[in-house]
N, C-alpha and C. Protein backbone atom coordinates (compact mmCIF):
# COMPACT_ATOMS: atom_id res chain seq x y z
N UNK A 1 -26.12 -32.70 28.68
CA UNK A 1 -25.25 -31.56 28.67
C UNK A 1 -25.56 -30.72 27.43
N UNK A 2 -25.55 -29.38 27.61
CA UNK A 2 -26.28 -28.60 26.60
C UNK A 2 -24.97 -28.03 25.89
N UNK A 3 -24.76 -28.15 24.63
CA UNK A 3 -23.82 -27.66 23.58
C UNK A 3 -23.96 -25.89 23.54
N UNK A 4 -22.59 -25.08 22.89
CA UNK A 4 -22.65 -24.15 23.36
C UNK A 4 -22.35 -23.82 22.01
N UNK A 5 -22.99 -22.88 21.37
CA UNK A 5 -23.02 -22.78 19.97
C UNK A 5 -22.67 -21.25 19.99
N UNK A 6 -21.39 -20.46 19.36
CA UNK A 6 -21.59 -19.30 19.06
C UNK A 6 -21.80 -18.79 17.82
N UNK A 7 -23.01 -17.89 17.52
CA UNK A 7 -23.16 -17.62 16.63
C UNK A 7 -22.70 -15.88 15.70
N UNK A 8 -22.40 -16.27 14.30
CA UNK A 8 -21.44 -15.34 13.58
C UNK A 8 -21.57 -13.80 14.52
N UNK A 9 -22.95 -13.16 14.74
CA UNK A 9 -23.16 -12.24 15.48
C UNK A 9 -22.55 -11.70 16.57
N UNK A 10 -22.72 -12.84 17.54
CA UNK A 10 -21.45 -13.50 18.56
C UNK A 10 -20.12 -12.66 18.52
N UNK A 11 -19.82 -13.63 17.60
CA UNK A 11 -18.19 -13.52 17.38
C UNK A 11 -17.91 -12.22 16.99
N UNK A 12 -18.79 -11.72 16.27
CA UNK A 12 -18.38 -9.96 15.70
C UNK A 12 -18.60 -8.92 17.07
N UNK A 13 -19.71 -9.20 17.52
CA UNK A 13 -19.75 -8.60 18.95
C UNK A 13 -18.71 -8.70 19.75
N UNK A 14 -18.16 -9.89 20.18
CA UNK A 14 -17.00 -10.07 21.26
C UNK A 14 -15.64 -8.56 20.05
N UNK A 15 -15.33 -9.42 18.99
CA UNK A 15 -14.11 -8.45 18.71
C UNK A 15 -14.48 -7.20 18.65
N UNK A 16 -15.53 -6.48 18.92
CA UNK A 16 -15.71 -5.07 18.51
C UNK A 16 -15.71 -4.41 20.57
N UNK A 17 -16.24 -5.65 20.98
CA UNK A 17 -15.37 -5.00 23.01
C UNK A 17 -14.24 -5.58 22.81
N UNK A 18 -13.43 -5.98 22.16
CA UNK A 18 -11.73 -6.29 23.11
C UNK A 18 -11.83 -5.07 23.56
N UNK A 19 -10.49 -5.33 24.59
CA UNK A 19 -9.92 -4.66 25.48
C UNK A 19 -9.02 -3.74 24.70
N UNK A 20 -8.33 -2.61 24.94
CA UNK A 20 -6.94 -2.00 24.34
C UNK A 20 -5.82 -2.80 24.81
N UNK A 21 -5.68 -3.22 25.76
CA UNK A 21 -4.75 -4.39 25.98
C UNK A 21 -5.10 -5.78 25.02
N UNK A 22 -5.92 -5.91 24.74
CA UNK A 22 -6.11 -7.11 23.60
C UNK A 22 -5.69 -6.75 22.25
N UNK A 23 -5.76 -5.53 21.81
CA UNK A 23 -5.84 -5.26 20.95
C UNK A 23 -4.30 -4.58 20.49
N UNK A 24 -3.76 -4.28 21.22
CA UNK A 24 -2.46 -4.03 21.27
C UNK A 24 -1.18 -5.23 21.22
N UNK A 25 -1.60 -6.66 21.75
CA UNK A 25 -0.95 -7.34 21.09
C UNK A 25 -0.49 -7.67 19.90
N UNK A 26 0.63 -7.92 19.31
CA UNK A 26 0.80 -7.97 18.36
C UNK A 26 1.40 -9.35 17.87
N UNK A 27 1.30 -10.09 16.18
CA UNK A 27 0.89 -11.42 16.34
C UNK A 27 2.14 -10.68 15.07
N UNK A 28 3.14 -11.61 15.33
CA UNK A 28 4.08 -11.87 14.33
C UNK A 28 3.64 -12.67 13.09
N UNK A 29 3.59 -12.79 12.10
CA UNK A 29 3.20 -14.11 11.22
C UNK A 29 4.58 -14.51 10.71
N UNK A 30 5.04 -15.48 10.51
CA UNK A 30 6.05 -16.13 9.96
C UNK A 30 5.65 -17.35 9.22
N UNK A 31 7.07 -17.73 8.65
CA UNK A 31 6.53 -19.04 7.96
C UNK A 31 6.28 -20.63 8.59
N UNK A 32 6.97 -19.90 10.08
CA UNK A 32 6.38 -21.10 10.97
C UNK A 32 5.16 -21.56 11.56
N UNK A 33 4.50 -20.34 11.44
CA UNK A 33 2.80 -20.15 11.89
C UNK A 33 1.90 -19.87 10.63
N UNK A 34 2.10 -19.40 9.78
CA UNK A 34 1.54 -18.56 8.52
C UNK A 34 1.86 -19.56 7.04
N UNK A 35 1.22 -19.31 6.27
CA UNK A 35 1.66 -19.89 5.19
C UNK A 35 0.59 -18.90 3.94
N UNK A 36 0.86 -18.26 2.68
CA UNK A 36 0.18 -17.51 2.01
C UNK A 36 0.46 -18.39 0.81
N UNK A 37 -0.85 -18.21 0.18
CA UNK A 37 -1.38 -18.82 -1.03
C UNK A 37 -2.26 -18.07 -1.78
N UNK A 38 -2.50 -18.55 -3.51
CA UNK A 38 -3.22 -17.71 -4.18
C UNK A 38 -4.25 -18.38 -4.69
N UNK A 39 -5.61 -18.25 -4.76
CA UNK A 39 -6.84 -18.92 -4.70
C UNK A 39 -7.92 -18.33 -5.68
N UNK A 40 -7.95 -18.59 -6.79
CA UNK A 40 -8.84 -17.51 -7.84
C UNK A 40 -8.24 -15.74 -7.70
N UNK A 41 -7.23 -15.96 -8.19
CA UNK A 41 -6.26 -14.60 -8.36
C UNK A 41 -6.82 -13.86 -7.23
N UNK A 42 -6.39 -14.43 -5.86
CA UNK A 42 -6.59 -13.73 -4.69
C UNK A 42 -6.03 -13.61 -3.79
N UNK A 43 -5.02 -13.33 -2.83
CA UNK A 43 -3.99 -13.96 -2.06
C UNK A 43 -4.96 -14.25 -0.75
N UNK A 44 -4.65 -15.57 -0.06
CA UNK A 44 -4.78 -16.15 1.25
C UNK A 44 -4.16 -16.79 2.08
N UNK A 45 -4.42 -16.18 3.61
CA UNK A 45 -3.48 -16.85 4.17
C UNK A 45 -3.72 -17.82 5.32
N UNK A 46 -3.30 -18.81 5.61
CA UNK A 46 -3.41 -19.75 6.15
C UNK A 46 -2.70 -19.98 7.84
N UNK A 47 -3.54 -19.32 8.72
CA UNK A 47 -2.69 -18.86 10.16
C UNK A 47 -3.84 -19.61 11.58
N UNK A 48 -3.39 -20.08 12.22
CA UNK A 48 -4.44 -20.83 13.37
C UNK A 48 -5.26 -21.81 12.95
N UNK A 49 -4.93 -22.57 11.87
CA UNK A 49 -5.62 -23.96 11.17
C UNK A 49 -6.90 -22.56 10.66
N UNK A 50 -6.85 -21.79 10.34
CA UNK A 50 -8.01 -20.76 9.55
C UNK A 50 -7.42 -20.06 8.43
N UNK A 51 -8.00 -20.42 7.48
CA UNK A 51 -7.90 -19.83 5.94
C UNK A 51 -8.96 -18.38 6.19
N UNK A 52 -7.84 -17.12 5.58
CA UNK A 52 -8.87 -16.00 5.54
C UNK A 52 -8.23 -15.65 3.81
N UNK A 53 -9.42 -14.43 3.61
CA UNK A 53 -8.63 -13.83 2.35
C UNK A 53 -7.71 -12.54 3.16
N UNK A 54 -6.67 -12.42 2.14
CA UNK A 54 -5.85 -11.54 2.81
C UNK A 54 -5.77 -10.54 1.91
N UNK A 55 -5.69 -9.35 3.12
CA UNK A 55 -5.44 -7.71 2.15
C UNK A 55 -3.71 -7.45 2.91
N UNK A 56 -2.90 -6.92 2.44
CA UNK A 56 -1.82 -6.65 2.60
C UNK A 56 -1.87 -4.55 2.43
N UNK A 57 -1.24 -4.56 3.72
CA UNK A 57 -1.05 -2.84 4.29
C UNK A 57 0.21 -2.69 4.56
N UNK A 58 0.74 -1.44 4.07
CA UNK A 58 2.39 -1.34 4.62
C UNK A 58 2.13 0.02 5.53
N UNK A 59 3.02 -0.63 6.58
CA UNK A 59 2.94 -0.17 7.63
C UNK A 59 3.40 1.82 7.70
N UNK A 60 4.48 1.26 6.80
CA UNK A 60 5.92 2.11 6.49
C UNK A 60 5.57 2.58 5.08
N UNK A 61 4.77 3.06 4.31
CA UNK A 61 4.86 2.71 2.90
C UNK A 61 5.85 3.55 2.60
N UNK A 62 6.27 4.71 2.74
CA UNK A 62 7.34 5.64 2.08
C UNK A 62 8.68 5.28 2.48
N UNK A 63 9.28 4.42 3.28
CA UNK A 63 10.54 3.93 3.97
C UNK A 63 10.40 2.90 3.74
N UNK A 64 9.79 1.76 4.12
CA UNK A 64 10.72 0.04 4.36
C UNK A 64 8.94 -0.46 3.00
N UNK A 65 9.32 -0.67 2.37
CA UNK A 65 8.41 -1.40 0.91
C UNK A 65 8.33 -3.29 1.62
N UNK A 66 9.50 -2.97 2.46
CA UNK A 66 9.27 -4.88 2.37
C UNK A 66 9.02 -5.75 4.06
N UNK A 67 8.97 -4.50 4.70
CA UNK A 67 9.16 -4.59 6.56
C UNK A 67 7.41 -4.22 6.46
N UNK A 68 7.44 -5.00 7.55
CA UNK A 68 6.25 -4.49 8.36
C UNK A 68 5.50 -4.24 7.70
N UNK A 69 4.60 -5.71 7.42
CA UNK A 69 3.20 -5.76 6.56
C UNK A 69 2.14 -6.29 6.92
N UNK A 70 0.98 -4.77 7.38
CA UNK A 70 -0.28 -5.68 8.19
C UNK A 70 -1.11 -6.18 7.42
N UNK A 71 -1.01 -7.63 7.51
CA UNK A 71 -2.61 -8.57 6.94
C UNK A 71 -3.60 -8.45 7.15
N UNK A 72 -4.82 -8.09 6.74
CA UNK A 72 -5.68 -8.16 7.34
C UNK A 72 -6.52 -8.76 6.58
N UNK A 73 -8.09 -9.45 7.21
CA UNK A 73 -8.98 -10.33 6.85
C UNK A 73 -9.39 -9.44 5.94
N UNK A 74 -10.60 -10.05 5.46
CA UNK A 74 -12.14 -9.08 4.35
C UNK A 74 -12.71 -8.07 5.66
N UNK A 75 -12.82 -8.43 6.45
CA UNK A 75 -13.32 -7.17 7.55
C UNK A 75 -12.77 -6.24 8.26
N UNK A 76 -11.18 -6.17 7.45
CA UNK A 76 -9.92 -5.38 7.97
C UNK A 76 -10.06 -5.37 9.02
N UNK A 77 -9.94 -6.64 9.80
CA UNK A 77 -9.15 -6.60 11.28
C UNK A 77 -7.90 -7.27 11.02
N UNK A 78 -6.87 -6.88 11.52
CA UNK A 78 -5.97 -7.86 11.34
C UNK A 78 -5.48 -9.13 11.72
N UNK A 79 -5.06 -9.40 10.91
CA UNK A 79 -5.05 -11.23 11.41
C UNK A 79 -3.19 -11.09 12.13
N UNK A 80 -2.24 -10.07 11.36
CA UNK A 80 -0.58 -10.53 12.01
C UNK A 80 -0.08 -9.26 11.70
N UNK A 81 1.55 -9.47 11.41
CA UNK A 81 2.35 -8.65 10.75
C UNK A 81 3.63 -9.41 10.31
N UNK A 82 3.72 -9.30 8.72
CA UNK A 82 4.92 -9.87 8.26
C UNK A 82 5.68 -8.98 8.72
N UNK A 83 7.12 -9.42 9.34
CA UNK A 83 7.90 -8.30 10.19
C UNK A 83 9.22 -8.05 8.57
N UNK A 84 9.27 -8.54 7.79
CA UNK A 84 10.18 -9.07 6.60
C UNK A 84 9.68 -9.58 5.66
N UNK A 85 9.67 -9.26 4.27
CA UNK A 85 8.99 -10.48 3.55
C UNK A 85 9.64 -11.67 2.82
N UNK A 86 11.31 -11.38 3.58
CA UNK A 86 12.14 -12.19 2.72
C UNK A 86 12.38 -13.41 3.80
N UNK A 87 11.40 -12.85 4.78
CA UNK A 87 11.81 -14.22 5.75
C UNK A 87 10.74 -15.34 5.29
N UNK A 88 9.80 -15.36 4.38
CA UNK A 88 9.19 -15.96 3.52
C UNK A 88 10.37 -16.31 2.23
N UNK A 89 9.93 -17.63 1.98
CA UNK A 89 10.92 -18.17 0.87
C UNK A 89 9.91 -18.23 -0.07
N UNK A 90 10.56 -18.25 -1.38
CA UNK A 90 10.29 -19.13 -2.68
C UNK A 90 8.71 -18.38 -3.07
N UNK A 91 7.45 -19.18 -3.54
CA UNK A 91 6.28 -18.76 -3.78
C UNK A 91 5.72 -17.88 -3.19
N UNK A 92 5.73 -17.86 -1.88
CA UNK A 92 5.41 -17.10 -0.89
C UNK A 92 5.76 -15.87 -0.74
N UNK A 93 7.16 -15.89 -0.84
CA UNK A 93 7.36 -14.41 -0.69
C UNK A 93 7.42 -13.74 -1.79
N UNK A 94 7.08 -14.69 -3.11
CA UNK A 94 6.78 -13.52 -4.73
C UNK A 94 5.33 -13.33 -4.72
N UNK A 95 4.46 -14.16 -3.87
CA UNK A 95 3.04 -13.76 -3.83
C UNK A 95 2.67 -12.66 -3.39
N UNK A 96 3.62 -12.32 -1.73
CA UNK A 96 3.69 -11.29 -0.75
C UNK A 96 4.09 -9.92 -1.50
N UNK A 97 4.96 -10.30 -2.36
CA UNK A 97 5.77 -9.14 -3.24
C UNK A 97 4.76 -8.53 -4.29
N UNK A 98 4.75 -9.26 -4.63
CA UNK A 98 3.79 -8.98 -6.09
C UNK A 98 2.25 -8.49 -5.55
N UNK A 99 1.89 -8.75 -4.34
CA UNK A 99 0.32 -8.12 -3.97
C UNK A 99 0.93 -6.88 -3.56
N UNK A 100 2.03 -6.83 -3.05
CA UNK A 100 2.28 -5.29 -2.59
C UNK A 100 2.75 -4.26 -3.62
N UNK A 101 3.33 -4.42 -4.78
CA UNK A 101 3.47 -3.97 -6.06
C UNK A 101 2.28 -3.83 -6.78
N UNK A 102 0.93 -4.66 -7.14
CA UNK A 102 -0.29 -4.07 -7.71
C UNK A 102 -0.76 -3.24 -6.38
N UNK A 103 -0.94 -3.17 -5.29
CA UNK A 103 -1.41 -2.76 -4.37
C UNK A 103 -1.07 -0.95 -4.45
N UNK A 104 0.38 -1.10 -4.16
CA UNK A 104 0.87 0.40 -4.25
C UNK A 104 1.67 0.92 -5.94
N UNK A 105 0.86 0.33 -6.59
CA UNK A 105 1.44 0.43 -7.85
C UNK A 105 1.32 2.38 -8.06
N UNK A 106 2.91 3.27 -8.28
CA UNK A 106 2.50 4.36 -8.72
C UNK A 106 3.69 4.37 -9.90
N UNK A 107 3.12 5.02 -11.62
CA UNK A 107 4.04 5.03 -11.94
C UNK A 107 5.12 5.93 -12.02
N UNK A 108 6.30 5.83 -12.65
CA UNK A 108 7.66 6.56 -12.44
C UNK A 108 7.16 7.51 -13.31
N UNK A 109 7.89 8.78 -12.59
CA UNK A 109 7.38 10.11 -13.88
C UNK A 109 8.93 10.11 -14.40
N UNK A 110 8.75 10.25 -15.64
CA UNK A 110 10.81 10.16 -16.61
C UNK A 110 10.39 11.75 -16.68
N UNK A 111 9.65 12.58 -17.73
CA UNK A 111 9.59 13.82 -17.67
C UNK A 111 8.27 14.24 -17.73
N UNK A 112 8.16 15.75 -17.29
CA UNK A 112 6.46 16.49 -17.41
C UNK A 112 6.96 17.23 -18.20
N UNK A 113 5.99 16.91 -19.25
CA UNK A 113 5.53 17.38 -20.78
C UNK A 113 5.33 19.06 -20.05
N UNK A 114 3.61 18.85 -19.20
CA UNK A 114 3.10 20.11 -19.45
C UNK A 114 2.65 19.83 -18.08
N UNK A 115 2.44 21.12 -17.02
CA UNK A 115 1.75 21.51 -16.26
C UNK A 115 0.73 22.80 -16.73
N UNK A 116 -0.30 23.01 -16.09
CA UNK A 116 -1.11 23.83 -16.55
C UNK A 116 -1.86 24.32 -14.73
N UNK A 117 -1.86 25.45 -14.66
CA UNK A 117 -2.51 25.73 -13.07
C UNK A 117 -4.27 26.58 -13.41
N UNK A 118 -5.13 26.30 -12.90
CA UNK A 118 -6.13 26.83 -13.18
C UNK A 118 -7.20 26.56 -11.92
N UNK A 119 -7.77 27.65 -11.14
CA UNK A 119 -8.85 27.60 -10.30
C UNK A 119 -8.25 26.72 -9.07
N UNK A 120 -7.13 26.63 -8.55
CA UNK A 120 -6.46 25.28 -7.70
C UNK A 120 -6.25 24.22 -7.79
N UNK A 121 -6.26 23.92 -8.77
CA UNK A 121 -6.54 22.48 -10.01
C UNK A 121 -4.82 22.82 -10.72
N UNK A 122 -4.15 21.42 -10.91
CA UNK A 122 -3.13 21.85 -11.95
C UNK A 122 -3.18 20.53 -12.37
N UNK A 123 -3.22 20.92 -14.45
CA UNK A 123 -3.38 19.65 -15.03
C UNK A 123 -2.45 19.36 -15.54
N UNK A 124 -1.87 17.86 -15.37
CA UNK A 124 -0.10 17.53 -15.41
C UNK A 124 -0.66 16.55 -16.66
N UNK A 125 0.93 16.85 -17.90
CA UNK A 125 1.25 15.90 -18.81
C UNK A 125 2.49 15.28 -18.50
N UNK A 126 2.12 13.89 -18.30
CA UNK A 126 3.67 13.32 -18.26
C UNK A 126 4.00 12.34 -18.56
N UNK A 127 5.30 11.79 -19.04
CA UNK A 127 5.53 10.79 -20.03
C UNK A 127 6.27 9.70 -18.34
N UNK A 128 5.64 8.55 -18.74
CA UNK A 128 6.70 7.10 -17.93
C UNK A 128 6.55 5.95 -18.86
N UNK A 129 6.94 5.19 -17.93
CA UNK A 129 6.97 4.05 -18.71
C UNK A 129 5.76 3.45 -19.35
N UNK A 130 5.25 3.68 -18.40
CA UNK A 130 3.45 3.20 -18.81
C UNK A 130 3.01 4.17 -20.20
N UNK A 131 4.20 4.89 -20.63
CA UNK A 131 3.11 5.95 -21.89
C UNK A 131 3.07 7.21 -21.38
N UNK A 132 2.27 8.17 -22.00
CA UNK A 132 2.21 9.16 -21.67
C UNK A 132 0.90 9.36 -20.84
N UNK A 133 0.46 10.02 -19.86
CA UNK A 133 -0.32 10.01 -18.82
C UNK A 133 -0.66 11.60 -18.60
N UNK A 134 -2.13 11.39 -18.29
CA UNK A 134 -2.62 12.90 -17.73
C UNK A 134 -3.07 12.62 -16.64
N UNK A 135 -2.95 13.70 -15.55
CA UNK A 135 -4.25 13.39 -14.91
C UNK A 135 -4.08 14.82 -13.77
N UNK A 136 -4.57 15.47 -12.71
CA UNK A 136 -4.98 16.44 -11.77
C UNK A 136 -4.63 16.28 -10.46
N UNK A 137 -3.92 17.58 -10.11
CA UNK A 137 -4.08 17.13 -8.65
C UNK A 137 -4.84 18.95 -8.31
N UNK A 138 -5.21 18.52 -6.88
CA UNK A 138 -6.18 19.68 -6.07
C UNK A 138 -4.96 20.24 -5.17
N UNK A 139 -5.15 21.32 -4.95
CA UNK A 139 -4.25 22.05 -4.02
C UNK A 139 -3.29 21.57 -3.96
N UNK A 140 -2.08 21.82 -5.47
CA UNK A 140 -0.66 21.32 -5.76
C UNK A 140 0.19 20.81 -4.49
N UNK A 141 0.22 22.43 -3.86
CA UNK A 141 1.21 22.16 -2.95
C UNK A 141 0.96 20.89 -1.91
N UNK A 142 -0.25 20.55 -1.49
CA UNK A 142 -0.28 19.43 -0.46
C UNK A 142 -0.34 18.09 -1.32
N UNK A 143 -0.89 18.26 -2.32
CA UNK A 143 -0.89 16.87 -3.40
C UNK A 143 0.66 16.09 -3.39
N UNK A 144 1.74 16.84 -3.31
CA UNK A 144 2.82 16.38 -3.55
C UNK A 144 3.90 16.11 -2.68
N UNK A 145 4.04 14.82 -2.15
CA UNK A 145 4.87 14.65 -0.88
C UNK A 145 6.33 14.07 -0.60
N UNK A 146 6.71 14.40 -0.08
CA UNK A 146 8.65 14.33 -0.07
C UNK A 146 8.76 13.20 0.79
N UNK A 147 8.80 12.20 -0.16
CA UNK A 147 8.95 10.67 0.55
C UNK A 147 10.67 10.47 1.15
N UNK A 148 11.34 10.97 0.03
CA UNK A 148 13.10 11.10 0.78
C UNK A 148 13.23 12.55 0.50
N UNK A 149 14.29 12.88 0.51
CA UNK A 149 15.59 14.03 -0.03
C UNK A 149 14.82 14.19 -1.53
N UNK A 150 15.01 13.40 -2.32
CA UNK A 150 14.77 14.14 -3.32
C UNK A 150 13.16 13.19 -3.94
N UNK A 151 13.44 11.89 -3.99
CA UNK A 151 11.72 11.28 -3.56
C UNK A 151 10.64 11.87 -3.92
N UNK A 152 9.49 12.11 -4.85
CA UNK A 152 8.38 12.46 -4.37
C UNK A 152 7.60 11.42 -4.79
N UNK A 153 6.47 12.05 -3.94
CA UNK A 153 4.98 10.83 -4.65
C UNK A 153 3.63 11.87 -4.79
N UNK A 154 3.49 12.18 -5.57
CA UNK A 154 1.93 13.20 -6.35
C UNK A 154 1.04 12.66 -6.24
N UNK A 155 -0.38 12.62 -5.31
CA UNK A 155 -1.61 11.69 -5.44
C UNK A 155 -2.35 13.09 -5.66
N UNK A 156 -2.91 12.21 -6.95
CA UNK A 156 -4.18 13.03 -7.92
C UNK A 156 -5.18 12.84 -7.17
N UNK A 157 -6.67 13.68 -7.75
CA UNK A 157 -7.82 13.65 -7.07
C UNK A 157 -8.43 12.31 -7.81
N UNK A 158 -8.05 11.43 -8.14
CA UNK A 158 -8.57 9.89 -8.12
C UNK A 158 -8.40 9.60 -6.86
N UNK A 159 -6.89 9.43 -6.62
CA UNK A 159 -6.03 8.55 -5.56
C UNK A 159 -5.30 8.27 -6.12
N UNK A 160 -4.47 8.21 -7.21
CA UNK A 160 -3.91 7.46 -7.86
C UNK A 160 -2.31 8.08 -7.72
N UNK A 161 -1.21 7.40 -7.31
CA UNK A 161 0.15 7.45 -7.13
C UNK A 161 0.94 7.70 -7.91
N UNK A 162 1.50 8.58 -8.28
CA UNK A 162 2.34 8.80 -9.17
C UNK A 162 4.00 9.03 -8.75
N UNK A 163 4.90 8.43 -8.90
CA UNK A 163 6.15 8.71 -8.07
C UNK A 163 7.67 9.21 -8.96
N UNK A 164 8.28 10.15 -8.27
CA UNK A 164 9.57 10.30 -9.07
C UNK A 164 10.47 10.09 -8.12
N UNK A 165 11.37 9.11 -8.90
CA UNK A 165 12.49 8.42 -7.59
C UNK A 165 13.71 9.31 -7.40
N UNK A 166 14.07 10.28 -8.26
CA UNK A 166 14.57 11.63 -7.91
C UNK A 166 14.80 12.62 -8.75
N UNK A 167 14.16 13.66 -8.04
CA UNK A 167 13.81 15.06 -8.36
C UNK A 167 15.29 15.72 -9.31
N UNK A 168 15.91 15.49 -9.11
CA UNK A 168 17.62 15.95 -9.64
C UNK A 168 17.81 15.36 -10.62
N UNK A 169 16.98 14.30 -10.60
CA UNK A 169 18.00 13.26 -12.41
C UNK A 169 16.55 13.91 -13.75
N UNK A 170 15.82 14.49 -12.71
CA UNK A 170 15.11 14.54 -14.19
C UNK A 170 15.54 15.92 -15.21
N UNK A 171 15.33 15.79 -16.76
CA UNK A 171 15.70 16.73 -17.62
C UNK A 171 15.43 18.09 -16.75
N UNK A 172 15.78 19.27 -17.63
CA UNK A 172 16.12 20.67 -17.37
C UNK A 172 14.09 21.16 -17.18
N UNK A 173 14.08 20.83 -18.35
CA UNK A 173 12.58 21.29 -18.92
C UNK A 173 11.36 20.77 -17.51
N UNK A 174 11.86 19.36 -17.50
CA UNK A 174 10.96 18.67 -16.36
C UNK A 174 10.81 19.62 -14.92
N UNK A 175 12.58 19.32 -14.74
CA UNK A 175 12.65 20.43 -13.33
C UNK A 175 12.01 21.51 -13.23
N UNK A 176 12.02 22.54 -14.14
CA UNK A 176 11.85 23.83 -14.19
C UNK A 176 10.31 23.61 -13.62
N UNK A 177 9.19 23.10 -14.47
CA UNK A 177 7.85 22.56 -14.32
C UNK A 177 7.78 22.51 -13.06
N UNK A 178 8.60 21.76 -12.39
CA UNK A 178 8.00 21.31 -11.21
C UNK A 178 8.55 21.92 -9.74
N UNK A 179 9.67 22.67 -10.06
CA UNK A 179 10.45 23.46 -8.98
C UNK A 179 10.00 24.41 -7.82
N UNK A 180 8.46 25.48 -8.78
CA UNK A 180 7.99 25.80 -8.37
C UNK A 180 7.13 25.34 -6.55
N UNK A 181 6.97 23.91 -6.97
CA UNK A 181 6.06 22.92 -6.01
C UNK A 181 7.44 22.26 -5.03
N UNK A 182 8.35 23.01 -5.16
CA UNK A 182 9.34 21.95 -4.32
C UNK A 182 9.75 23.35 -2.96
């Protein structure tokens, strides 16, 4: 009887035809099927007797921070979806927490020092917790997005997140700066 060996090639071929009906299923992970661990400062998770490394995606990022979190392998397919991360206890769910905090890390703006507008470019000074911070965004007006009511989140031409948790509590001086863009 001849053994049936599939090889890595194989296997990448089959998942790249699923079906849209295959692919549309959706695989809950819980702590009854799932289990996440950290492995040379890396998070992994442990689902179908298979250890992958895990990248963590929010589904929701501007609404639910802790709902609906797609895992996915090193080859961003996904492996589940944490539907909660508090339905994870204890280690687990500060591992889950804490990858999604360096992940979407943006810091809090307290006040802007200085805006400056030049050529479609505007170069922002602003003080948070992290210190005082510079950095650019390209075409202001779309750079800056109204996550709630008063909410925003500024992504510079790095990528890099910058967030004010509301537009109303900040000083007189700050507002004025930034009113323009609201």
């Amino acid at each position: 009887m001849k053994e049936l060996h599939i090889t890595d090639e194989e296997k990448a071929e089959s998942k790249k035809n699923r079906t849209l009906a295959e692919l549309s299923v959706t695989v809950w992970l819980t702590p009854e099927n799932a289990s996440f661990y950290q492995k040379n400062g890396f998070l992994y998770v442990r689902h179908q007797e298979q250890d992958s490394r895990a990248f963590l995606c929010r589904q929701f990022p501007l609404e639910m921070l802790w709902e609906f979190i797609s895992v996915l392998d090193e080859n961003q397919q996904e492996i589940g979806i944490v539907r909660r991360t508090d339905l994870f206890a204890g280690e687990q769910r500060e591992l889950l927490e804490t990858e999604l905090k360096r992940r979407y890390f943006a810091p809090v703006i307290e006040e802007i020092i200085q805006v400056k507008e030049r050529y479609g470019f505007s170069y922002w000074k602003v003080r948070t917790a992290e210190g005082t911070l510079n950095f650019t965004l390209h075409d202001t007006f779309r750079s800056i997005f109204r996550a709630q009511e008063n909410r925003l989140i500024l992504s510079d031409v790095d990528g890099n997140r910058f967030e004010i948790p509301d537009v109303e509590k900040l000083d007189r001086k700050s507002y004025k700066k930034i009113e323009l863009y609201l």
